[in-house]
Protein backbone atom coordinates (compact mmCIF):
# COMPACT_ATOMS: atom_id res chain seq x y z
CA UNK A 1 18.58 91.93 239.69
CA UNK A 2 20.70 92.45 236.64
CA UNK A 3 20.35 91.36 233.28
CA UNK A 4 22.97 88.30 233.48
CA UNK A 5 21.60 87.48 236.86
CA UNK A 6 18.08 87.32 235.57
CA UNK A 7 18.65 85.20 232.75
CA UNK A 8 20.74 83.04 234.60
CA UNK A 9 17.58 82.33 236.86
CA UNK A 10 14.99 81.78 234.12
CA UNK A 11 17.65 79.17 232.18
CA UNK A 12 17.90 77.59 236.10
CA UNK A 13 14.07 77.43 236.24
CA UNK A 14 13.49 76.06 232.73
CA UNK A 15 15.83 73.31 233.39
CA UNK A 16 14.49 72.29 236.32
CA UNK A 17 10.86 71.72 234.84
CA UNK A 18 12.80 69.83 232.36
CA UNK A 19 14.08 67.68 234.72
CA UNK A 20 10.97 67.25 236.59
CA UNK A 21 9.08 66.66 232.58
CA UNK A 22 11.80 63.82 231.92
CA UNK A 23 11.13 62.16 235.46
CA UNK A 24 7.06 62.10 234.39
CA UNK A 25 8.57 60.41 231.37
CA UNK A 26 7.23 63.65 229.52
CA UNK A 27 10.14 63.54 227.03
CA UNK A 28 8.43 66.04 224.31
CA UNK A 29 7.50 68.77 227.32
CA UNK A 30 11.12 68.05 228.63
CA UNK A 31 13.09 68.74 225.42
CA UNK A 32 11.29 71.97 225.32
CA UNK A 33 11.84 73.14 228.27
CA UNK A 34 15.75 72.59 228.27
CA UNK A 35 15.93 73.98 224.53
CA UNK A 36 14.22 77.39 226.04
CA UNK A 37 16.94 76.95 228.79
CA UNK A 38 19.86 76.86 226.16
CA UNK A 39 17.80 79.61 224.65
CA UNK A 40 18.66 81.89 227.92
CA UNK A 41 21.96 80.23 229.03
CA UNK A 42 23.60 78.25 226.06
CA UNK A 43 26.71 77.63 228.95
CA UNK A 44 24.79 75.18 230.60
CA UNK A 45 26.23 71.93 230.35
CA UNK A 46 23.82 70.16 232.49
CA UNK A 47 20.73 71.15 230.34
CA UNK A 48 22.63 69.75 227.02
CA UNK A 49 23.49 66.75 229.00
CA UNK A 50 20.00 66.24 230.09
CA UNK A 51 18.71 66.76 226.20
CA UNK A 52 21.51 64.86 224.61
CA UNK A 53 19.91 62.02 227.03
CA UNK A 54 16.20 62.75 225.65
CA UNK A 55 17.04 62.45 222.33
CA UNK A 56 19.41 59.26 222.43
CA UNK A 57 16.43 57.77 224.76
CA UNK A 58 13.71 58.56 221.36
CA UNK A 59 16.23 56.64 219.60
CA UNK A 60 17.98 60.16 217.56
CA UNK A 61 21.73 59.36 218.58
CA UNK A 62 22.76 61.94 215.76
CA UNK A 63 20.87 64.64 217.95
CA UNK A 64 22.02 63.63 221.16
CA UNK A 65 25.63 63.30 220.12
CA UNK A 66 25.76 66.93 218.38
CA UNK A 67 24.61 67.68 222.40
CA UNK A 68 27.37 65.93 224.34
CA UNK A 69 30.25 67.04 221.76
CA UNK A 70 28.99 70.77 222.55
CA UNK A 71 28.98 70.64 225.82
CA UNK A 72 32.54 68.54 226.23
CA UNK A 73 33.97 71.48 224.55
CA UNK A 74 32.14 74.20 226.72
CA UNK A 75 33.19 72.32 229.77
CA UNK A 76 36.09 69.59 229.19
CA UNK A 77 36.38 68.85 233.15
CA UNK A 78 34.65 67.09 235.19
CA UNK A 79 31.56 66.51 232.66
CA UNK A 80 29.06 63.57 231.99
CA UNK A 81 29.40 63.91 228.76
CA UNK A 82 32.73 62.48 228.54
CA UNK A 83 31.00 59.36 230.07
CA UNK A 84 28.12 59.19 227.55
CA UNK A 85 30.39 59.65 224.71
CA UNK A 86 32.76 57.18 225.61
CA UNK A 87 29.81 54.31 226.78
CA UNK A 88 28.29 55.08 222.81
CA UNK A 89 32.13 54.52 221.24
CA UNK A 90 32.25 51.40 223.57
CA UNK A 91 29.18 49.92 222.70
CA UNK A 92 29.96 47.43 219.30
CA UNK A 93 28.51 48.87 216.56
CA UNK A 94 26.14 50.92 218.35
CA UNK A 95 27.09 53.71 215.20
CA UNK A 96 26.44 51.38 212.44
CA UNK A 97 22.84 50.68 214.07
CA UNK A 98 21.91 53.83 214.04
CA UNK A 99 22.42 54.69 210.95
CA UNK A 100 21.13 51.62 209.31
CA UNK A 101 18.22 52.39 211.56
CA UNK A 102 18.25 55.96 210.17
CA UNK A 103 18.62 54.59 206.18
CA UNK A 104 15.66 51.53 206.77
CA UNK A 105 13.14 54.56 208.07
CA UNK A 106 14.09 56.93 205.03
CA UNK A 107 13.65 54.11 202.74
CA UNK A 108 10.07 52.66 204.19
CA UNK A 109 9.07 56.42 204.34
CA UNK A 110 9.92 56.29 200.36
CA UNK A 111 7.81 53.33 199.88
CA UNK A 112 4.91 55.15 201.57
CA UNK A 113 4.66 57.93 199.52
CA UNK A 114 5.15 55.57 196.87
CA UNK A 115 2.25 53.46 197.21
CA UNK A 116 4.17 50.39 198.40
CA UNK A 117 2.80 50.34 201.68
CA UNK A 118 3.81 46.53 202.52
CA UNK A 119 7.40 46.83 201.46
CA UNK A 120 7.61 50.36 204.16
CA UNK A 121 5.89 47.93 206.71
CA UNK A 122 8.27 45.14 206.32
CA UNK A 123 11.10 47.84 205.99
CA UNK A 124 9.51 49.58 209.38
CA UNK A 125 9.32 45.99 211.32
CA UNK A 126 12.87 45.35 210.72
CA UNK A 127 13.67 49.07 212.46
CA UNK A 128 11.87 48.53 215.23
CA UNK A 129 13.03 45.35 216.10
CA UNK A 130 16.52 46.66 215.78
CA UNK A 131 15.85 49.64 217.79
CA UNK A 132 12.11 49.92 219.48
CA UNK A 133 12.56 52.99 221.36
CA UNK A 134 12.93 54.43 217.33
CA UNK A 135 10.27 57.05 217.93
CA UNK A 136 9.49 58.48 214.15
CA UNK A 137 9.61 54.58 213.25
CA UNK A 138 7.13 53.13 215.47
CA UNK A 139 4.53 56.56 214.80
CA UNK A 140 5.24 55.82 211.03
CA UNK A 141 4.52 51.84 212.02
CA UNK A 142 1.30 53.06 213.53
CA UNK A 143 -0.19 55.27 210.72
CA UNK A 144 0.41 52.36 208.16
CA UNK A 145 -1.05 49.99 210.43
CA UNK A 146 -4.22 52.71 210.61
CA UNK A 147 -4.36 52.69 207.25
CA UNK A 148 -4.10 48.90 206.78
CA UNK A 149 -7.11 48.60 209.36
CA UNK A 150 -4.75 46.56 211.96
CA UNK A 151 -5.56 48.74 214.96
CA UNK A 152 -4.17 45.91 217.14
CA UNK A 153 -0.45 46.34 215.56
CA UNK A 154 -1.14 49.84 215.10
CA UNK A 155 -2.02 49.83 218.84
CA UNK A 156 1.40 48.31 220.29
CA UNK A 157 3.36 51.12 218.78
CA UNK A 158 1.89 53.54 219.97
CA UNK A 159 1.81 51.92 223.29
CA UNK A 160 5.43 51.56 223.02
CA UNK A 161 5.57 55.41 222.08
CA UNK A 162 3.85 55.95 224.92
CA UNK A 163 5.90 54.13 227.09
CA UNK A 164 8.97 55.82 225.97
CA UNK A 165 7.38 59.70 225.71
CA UNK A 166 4.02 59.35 227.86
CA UNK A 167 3.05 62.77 226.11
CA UNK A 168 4.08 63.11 222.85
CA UNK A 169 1.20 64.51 220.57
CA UNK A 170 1.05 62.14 217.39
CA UNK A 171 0.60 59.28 219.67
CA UNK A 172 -1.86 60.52 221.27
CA UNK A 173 -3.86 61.38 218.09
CA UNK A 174 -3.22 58.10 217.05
CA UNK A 175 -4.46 56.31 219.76
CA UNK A 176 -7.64 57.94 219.32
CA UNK A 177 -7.65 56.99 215.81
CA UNK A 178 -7.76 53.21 216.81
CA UNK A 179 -9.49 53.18 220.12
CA UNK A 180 -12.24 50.90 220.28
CA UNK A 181 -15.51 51.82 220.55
CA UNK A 182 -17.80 50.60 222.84
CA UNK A 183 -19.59 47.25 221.51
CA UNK A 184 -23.69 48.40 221.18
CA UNK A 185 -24.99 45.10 222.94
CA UNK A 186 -28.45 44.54 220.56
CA UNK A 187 -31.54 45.05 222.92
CA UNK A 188 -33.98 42.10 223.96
CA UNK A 189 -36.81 41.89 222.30
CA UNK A 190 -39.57 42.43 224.16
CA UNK A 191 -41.70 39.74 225.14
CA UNK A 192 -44.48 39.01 222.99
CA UNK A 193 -47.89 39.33 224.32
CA UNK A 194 -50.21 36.06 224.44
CA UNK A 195 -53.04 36.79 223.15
CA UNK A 196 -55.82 33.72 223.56
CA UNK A 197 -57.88 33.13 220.79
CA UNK A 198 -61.42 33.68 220.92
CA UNK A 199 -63.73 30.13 221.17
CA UNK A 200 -67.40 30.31 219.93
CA UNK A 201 -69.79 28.08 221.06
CA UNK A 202 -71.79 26.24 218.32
CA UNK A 203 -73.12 23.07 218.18
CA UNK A 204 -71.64 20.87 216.11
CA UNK A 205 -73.06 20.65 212.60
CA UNK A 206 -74.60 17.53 211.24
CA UNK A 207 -73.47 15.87 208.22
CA UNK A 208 -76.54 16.86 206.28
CA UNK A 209 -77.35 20.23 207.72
CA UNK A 210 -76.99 22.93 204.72
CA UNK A 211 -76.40 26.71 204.42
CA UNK A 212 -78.03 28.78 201.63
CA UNK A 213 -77.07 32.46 201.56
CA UNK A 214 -80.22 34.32 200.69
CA UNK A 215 -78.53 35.81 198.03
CA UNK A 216 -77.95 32.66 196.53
CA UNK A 217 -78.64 32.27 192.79
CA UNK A 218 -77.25 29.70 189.96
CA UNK A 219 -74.50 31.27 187.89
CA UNK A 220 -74.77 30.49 184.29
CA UNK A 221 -71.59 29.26 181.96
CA UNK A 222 -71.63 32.79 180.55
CA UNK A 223 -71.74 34.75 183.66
CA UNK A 224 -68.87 32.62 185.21
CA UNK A 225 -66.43 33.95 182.43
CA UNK A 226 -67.40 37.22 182.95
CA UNK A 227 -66.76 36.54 187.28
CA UNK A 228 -63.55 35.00 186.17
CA UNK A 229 -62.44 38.14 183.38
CA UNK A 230 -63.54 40.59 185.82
CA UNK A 231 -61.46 39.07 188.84
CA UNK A 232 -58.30 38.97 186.41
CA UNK A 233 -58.54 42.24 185.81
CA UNK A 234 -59.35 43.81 189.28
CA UNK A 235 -55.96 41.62 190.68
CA UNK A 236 -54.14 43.30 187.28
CA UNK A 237 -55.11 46.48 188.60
CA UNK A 238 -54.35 46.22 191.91
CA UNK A 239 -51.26 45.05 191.29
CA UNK A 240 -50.32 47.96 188.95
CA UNK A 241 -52.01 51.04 190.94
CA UNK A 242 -51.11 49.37 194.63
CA UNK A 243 -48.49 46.93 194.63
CA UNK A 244 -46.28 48.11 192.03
CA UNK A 245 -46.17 51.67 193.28
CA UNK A 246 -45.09 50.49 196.91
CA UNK A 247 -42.59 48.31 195.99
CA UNK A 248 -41.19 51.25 193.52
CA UNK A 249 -41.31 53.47 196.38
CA UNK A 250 -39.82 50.60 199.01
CA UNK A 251 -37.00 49.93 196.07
CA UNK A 252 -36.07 53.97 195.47
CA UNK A 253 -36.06 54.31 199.56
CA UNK A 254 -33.72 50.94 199.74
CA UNK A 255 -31.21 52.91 196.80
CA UNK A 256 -31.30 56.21 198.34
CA UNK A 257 -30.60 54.67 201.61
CA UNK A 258 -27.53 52.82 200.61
CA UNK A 259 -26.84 55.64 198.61
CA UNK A 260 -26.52 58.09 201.79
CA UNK A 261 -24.78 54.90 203.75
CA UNK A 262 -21.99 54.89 200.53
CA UNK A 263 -21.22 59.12 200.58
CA UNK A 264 -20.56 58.93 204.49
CA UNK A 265 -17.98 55.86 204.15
CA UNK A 266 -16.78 57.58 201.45
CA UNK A 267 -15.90 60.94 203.10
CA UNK A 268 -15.14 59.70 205.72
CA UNK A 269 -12.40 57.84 203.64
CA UNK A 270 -11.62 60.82 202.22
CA UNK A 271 -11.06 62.96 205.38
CA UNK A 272 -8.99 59.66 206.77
CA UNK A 273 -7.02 59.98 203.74
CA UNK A 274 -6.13 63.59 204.11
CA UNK A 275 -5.38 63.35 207.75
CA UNK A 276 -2.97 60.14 207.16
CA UNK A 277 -1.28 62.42 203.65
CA UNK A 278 -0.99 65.23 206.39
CA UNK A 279 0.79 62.72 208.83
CA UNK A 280 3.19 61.17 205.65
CA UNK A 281 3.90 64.95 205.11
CA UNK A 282 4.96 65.63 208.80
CA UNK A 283 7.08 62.44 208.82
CA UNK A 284 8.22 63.16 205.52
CA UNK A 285 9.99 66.65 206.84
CA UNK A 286 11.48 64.34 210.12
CA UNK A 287 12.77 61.85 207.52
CA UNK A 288 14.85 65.12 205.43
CA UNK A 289 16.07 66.17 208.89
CA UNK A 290 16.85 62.98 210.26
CA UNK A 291 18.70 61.89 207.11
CA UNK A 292 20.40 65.18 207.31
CA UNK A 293 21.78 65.10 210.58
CA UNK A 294 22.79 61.58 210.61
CA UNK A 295 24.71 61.73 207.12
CA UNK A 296 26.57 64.91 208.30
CA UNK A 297 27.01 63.78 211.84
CA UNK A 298 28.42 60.27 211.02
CA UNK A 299 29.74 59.94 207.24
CA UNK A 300 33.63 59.71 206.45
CA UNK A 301 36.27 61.55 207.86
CA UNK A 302 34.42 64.80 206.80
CA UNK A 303 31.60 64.49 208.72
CA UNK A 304 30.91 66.66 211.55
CA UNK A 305 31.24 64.33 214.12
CA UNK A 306 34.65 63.75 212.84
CA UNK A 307 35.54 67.19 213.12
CA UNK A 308 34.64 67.55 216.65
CA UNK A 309 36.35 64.39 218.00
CA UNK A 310 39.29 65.94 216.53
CA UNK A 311 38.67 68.93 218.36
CA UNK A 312 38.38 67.27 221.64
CA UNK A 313 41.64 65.81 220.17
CA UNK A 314 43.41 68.46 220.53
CA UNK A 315 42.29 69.47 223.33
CA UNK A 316 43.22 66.50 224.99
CA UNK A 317 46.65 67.31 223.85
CA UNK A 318 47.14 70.33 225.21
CA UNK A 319 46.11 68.73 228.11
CA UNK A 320 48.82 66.30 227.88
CA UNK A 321 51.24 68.83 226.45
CA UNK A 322 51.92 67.28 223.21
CA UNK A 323 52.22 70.31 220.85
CA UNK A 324 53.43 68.27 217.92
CA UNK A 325 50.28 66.11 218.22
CA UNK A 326 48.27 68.81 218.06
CA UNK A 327 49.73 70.19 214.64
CA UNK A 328 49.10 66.93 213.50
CA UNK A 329 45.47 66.68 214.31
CA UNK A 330 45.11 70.78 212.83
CA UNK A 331 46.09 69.34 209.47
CA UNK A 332 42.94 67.00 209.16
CA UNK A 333 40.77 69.98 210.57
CA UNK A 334 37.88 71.25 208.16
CA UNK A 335 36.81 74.08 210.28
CA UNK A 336 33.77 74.79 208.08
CA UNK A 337 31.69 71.83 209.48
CA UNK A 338 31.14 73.13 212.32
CA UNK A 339 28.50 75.86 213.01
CA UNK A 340 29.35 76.64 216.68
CA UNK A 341 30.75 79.99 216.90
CA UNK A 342 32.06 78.62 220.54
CA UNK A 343 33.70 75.60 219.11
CA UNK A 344 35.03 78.03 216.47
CA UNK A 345 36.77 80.41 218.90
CA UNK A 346 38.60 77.46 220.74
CA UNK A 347 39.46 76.62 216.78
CA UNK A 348 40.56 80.24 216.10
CA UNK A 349 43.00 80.37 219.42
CA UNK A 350 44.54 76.85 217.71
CA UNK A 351 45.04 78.10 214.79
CA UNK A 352 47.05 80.86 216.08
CA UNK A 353 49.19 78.42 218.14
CA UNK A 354 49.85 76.43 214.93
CA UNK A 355 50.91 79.74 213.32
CA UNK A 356 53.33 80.73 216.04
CA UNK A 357 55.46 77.76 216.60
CA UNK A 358 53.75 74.81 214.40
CA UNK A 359 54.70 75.78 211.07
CA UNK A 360 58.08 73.73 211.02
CA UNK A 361 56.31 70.62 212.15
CA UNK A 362 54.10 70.69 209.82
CA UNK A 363 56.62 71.28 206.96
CA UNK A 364 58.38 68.31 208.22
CA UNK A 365 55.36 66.39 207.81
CA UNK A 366 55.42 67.13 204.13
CA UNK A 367 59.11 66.69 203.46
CA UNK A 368 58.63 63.18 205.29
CA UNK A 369 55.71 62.29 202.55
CA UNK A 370 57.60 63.87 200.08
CA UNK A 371 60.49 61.56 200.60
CA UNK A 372 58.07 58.34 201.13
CA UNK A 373 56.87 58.80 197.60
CA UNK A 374 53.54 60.17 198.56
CA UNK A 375 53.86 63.96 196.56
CA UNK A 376 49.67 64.28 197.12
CA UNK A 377 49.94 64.01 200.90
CA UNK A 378 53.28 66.20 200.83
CA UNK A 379 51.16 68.75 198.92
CA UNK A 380 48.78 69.01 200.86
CA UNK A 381 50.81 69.55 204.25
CA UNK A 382 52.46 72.57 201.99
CA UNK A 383 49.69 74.37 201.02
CA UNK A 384 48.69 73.97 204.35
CA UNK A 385 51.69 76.02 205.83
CA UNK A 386 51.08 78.12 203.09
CA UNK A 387 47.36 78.69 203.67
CA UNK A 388 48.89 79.47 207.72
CA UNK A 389 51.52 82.02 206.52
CA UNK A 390 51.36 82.81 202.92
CA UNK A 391 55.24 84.36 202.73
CA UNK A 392 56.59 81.16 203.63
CA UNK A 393 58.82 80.46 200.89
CA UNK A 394 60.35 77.19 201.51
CA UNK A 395 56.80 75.39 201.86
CA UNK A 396 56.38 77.29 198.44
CA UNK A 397 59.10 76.22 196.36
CA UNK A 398 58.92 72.71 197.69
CA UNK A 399 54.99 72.80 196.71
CA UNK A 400 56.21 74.16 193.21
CA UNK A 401 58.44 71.43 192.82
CA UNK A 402 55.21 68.77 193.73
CA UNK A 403 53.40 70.72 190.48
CA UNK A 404 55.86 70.39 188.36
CA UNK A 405 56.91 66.60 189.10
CA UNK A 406 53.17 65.93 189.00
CA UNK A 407 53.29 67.83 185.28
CA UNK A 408 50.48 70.71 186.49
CA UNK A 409 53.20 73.51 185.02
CA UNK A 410 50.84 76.13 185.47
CA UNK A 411 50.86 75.90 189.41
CA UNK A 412 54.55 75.26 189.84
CA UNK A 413 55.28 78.56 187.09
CA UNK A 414 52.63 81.04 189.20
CA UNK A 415 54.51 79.68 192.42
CA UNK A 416 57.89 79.99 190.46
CA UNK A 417 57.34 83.34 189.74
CA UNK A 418 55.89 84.98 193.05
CA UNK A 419 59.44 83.85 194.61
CA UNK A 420 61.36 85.19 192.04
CA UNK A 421 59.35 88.56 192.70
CA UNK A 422 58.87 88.38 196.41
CA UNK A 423 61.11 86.63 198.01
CA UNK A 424 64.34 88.02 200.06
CA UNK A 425 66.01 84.25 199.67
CA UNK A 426 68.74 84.93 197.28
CA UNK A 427 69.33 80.68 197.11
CA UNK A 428 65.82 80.31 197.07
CA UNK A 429 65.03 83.11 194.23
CA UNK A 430 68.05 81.48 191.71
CA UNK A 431 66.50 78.19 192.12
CA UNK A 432 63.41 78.98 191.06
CA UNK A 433 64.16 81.06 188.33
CA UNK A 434 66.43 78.05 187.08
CA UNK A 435 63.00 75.63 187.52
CA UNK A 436 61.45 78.11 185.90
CA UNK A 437 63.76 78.23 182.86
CA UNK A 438 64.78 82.40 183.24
């Protein structure tokens, strides 16, 4: 089996266990699988598909749409993708609530870390209400619900994790965070033992019957002082050499019990404290990414996601065979957005198209904002030709002529001059040395 063959086979076999993964509802195992099947067959559409769906399921539509745009331009026929992307620009302001999604998480993640934990739960509530299948929101829901010692709330989300990823790690550390323990019923006390009480037989004593001890003797006034002194004084001892010491001991035992009670709450606090830091750290690094790849992904005109629907754009021109509306769409094309060196070499055969035969178009497109009044726009479409095919002098001279109306002398004199030098246009060459005053 050759080497294409082979990996071929493994990408196949990845992607199928990714399949099978996102049919368990194993969403975490299934991403995996169909990354390591992009990592041996980048080509396969199906696989990207399949993730793009993962991720817009776990609520990152910035992900998934990076996915589907890739794969429309590895394979522009006959492709799902075309139907996923055109469902997401269908659905009303399906955009706009993912990234207000995207901005509430950032900002409840910055309360967090801040110390305003009910302003990130309030924040957090609001997210997943808007979007509970928000993954990173309802396992940053959870940990400040852990930490606010409201397992039953904390509980939910990660039930609804669950639901949505039936594997993913965090919630299952979470969930045995807040499972209940078992309730320790208190055990009966056992039944006291009846004890009967002992009955003498006497007679019954007579009203005038008496008992004399044969020790008996009459104390004197003097000796019952003494009795009294001396029994004050064995009671002061006792107390001091017997009672006191006992309940000393029975009070230090009490302290050093609580004591030991107050050092295991407290570390455990501690190590709950450093586990939930660990988890705001973790989140912390999904918030960066998250925030990264939905600002570039869905910002202005600039973003990335702009620059690939106006790839597809042009594509779908050349489809149609509308040249000129491709040379239009090259012009708002910022080719360093996007990092796909496939997407790059279906850029790189455009641009030499443009070169070839769409230079004039787009000089027309600058004389026609030239003569509406707009000189920045004209510019712009000038430097562009210019940028395409630097000895073309006509875009230059009219672009020199934009610098000096807009009073940025410099410019139009360096432009002036590299006709005057250059340029085989003997019109063109005494025009400019007349602009520029030779």
């Amino acid at each position: 089996m050759d080497y294409a063959r082979k990996t071929r086979v493994i990408a196949n076999s990845y992607y199928n266990m990714g399949l099978e993964r996102a049919r368990l509802r194993d969403l975490t195992g299934a991403a995996l699988c169909l990354k390591k099947s992009l990592h041996f067959n980048k080509y396969q559409t199906a696989a990207r598909n399949l993730l793009g769906l993962i991720y817009y399921e776990m609520g990152e539509v910035g992900d998934a749409l990076v996915q589907w745009v890739i794969s429309m331009n590895l394979q522009a026929e006959d492709n799902r993708a075309d139907y996923y992307l055109g469902e997401l620009q269908r659905t009303k302001g399906g955009l706009d609530a993912a990234r207000h999604s995207v901005r509430r998480f950032n900002q409840a993640l910055n309360y967090a870390q801040s110390g305003s934990e009910d302003l990130a739960f309030i924040q957090l509530t609001k997210v997943v209400e808007l979007k509970p299948n928000y993954v990173k929101a309802q396992l940053l829901l959870a940990v400040l619900c852990i930490a606010r010692e409201d397992y039953q709330k904390a509980g939910k989300a990660v039930h609804k994790v669950l639901q949505i990823d039936r594997n993913n790690p965090k919630a299952l550390y979470y969930k045995t965070l807040i499972k209940p323990t078992a309730a320790v019923k208190p055990a009966r006390d056992p039944e006291r033992r009846k004890f009967k009480k002992n009955v003498l037989s006497h007679r019954q004593m007579e009203d005038d019957d008496v008992i004399i001890p044969p020790s008996y003797r009459e104390n004197t006034r003097d000796q019952a002082v003494f009795n009294i002194l001396a029994g004050l004084l064995l009671g002061a001892a006792v107390i001091f050499f017997v009672v006191m010491p006992a309940n000393t001991r029975s009070i230090y035992a009490k302290h050093n019990k609580e004591m030991t009670k107050y050092s295991e709450d407290l570390s455990r606090a501690n190590q709950k404290a450093d586990e939930l830091e660990k988890q705001l750290s973790d989140l912390e690094a999904d918030k960066k990414s998250a925030e990264d790849s939905l600002a570039s992904l869905t910002g202005d005109t600039d973003s990335v996601l702009a620059q690939y629907q106006t790839v597809i754009g042009m594509l779908q021109a050349y489809r149609n065979d509308e040249f000129n509306t491709v040379v239009q769409l090259y012009t708002n094309l910022n080719p360093d957005l996007i990092a796909s060196s496939d997407v790059q070499a279906v850029i790189a055969g455009i641009t030499e198209d443009v070169k070839k035969d769409g230079l004039p178009v787009i000089e027309s497109m600058g004389d026609a904002a030239s003569q509406a009044g707009d000189a920045e726009s004209a510019l712009v479409y000038y430097l562009k030709c210019i940028d395409l095919k630097p000895d073309l002098w006509s875009a230059k001279y009219k672009a020199a002529m934009i610098y000096k109306g807009l009073n940025q002398k410099d410019q139009a004199n360096e432009i002036f001059t590299d006709i005057i030098n250059n340029s085989k246009d003997e019109e063109l060459t005494a025009n400019a040395k007349n602009e520029r005053g030779f």
